[in-house]
C-alpha atoms as a PDB file:
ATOM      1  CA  UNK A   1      -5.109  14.361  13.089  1.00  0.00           C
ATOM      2  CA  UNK A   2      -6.872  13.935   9.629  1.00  0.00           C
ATOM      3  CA  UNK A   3      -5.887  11.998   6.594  1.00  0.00           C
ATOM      4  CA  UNK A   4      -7.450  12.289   3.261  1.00  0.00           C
ATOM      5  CA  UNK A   5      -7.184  10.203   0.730  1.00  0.00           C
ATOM      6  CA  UNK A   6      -8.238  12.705  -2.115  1.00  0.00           C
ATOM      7  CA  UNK A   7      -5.278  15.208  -1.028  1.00  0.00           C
ATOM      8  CA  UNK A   8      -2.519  12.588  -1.166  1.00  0.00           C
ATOM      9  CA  UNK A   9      -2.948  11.023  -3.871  1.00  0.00           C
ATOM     10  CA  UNK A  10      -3.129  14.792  -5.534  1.00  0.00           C
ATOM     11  CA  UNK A  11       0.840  14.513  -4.324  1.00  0.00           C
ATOM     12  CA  UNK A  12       1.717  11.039  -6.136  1.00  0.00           C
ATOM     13  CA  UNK A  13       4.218  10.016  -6.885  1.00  0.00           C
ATOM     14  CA  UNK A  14       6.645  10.937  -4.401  1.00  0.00           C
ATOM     15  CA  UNK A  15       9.634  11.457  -4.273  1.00  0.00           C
ATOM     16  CA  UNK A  16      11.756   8.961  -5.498  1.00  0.00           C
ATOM     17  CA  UNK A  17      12.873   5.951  -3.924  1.00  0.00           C
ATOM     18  CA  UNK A  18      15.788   3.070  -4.582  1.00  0.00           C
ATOM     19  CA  UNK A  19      12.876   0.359  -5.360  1.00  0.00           C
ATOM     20  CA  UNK A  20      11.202   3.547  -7.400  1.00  0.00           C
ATOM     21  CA  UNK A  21      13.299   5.835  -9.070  1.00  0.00           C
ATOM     22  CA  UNK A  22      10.535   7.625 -10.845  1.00  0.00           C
ATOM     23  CA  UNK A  23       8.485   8.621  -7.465  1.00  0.00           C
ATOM     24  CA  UNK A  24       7.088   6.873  -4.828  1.00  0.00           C
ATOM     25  CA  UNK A  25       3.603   5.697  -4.902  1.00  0.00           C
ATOM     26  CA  UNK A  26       2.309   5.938  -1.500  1.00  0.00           C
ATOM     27  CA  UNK A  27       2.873   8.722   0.969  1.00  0.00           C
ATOM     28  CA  UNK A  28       2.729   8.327   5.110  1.00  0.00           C
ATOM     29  CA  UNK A  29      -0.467  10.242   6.704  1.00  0.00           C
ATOM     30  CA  UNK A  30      -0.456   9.425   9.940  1.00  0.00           C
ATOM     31  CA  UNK A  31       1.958   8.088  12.288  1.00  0.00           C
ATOM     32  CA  UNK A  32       1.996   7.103  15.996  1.00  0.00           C
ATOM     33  CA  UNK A  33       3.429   4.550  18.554  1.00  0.00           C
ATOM     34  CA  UNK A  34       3.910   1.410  16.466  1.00  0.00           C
ATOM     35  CA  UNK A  35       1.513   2.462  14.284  1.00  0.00           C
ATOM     36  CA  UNK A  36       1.288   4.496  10.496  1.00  0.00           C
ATOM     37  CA  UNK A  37      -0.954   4.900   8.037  1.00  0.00           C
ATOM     38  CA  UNK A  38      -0.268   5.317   4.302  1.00  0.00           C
ATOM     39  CA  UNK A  39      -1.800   5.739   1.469  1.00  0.00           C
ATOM     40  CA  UNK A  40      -0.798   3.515  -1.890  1.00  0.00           C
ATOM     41  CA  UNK A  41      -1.612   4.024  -5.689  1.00  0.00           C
ATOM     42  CA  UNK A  42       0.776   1.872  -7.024  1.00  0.00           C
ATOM     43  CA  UNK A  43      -0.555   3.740 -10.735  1.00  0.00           C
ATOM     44  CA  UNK A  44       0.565   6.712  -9.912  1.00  0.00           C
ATOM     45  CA  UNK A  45       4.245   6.286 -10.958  1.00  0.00           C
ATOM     46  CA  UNK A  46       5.073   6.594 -14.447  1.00  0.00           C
ATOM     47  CA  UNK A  47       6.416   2.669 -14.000  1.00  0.00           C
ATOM     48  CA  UNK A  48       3.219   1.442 -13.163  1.00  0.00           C
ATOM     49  CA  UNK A  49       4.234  -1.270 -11.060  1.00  0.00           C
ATOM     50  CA  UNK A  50       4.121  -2.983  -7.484  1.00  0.00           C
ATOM     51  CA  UNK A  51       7.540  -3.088  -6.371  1.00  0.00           C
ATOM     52  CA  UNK A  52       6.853  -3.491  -2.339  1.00  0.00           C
ATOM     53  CA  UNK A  53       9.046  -6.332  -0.513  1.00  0.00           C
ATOM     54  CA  UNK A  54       8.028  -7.738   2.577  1.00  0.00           C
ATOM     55  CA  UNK A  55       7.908  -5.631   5.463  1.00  0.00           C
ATOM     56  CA  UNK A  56       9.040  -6.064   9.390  1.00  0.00           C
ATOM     57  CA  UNK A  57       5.514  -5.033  10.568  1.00  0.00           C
ATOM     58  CA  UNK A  58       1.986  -6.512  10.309  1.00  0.00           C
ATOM     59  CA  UNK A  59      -0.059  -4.523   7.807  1.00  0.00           C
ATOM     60  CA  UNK A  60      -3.801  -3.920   7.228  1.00  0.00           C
ATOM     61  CA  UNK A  61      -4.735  -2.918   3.440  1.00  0.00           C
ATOM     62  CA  UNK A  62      -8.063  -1.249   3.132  1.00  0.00           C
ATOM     63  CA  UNK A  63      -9.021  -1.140  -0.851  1.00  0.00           C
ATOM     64  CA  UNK A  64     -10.448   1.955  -1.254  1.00  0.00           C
ATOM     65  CA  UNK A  65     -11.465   2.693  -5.274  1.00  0.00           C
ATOM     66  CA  UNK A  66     -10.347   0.589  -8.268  1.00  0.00           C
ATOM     67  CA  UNK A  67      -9.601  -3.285  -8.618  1.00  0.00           C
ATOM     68  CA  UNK A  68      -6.617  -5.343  -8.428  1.00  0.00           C
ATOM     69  CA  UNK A  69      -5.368  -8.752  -7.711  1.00  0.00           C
ATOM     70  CA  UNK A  70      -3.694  -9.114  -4.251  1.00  0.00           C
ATOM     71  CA  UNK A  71      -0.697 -11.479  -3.980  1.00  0.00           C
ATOM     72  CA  UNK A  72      -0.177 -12.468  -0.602  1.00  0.00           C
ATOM     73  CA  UNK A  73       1.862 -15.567   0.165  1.00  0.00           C
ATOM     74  CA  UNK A  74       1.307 -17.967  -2.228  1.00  0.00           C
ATOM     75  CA  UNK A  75      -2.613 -16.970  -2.234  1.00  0.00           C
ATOM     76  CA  UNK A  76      -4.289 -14.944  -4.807  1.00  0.00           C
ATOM     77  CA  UNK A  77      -7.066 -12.423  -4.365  1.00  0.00           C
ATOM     78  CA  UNK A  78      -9.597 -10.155  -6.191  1.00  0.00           C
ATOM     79  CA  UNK A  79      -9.602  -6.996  -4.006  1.00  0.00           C
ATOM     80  CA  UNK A  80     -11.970  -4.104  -4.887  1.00  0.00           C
ATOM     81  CA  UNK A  81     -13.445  -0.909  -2.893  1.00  0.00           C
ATOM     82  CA  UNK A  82     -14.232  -2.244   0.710  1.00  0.00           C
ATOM     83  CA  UNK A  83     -12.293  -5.282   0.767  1.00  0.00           C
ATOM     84  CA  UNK A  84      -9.594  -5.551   3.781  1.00  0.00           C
ATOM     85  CA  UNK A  85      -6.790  -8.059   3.703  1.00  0.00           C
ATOM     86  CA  UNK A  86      -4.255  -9.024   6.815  1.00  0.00           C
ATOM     87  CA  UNK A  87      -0.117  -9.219   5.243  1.00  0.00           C
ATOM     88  CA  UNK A  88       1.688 -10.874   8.318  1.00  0.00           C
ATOM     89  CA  UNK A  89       5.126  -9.251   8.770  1.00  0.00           C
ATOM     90  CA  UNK A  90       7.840 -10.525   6.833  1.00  0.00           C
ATOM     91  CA  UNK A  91       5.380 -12.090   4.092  1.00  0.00           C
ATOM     92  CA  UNK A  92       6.061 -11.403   0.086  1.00  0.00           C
ATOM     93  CA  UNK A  93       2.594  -9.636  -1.128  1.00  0.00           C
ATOM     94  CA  UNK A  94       1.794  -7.423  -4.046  1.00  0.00           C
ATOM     95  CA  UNK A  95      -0.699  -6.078  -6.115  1.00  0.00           C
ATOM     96  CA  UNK A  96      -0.993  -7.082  -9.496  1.00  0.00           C
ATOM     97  CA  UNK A  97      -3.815  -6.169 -12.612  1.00  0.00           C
ATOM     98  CA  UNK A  98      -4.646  -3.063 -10.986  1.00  0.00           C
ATOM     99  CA  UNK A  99      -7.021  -0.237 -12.999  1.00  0.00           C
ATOM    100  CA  UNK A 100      -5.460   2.851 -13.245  1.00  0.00           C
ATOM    101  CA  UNK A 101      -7.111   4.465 -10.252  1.00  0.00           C
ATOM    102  CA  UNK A 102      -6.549   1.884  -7.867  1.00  0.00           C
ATOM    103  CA  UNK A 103      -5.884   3.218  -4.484  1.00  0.00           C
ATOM    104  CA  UNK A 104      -5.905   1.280  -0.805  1.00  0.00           C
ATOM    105  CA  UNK A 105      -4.928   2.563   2.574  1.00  0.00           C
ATOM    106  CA  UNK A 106      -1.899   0.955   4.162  1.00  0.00           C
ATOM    107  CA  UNK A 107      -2.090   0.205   8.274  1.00  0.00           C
ATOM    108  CA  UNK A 108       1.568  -0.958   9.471  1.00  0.00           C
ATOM    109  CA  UNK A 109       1.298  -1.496  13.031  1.00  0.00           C
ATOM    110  CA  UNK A 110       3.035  -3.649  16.253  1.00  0.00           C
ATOM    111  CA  UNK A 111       6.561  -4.886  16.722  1.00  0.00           C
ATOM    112  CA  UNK A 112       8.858  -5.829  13.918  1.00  0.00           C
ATOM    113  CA  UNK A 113       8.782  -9.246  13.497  1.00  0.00           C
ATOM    114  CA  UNK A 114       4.905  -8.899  13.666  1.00  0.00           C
ATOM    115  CA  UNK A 115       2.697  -9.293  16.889  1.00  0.00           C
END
């Protein structure tokens, strides 16, 4: 199966959500076993905001064009193309400051609850 970033983010926003009523900025790609991938512009939505909450699986973001600030904890990060960061299930994270184009693969993956 193939995933490309360029074609889904031609598709954002989704459709909406109840944390984003005017479309969802990330779409699933691939999904199997414990494991999906996604792809997140949080931009792309006429809000313009990171509205995630914690999730029940680990996660694996892979930053792939624009900056931002990750938010992960109580820890603060630059992130830019090529920078990976771990978000341990259950843990508040967001991005914040991001340009425009700002867009990062998503890896959720192992048991809820986290591995």
């Amino acid at each position: 199966m193939k995933a490309s970033l360029h074609e889904a983010l031609a598709r954002l926003p989704g459709a909406p959500t109840a944390a984003y009523p005017e479309g969802a900025p990330f779409m699933t790609l691939l999904a199997g076993g414990s494991m999906s991938v996604e792809v997140f512009a949080p931009g792309s939505n006429a809000d313009g905001r990171d509205q995630q909450t914690p999730h029940t699986q680990d996660e694996l973001y892979f930053v792939q064009r624009g900056l931002s600030d990750i938010v992960i904890g109580d820890q603060r990060f630059a992130a830019a193309a090529g920078d990976a960061f771990f978000v341990a299930a259950g843990v508040a994270h967001r991005f914040e400051n991001f340009t425009p184009d700002f867009a990062t693969w998503v890896v959720f993956y192992g048991p809820p609850g986290g591995e």
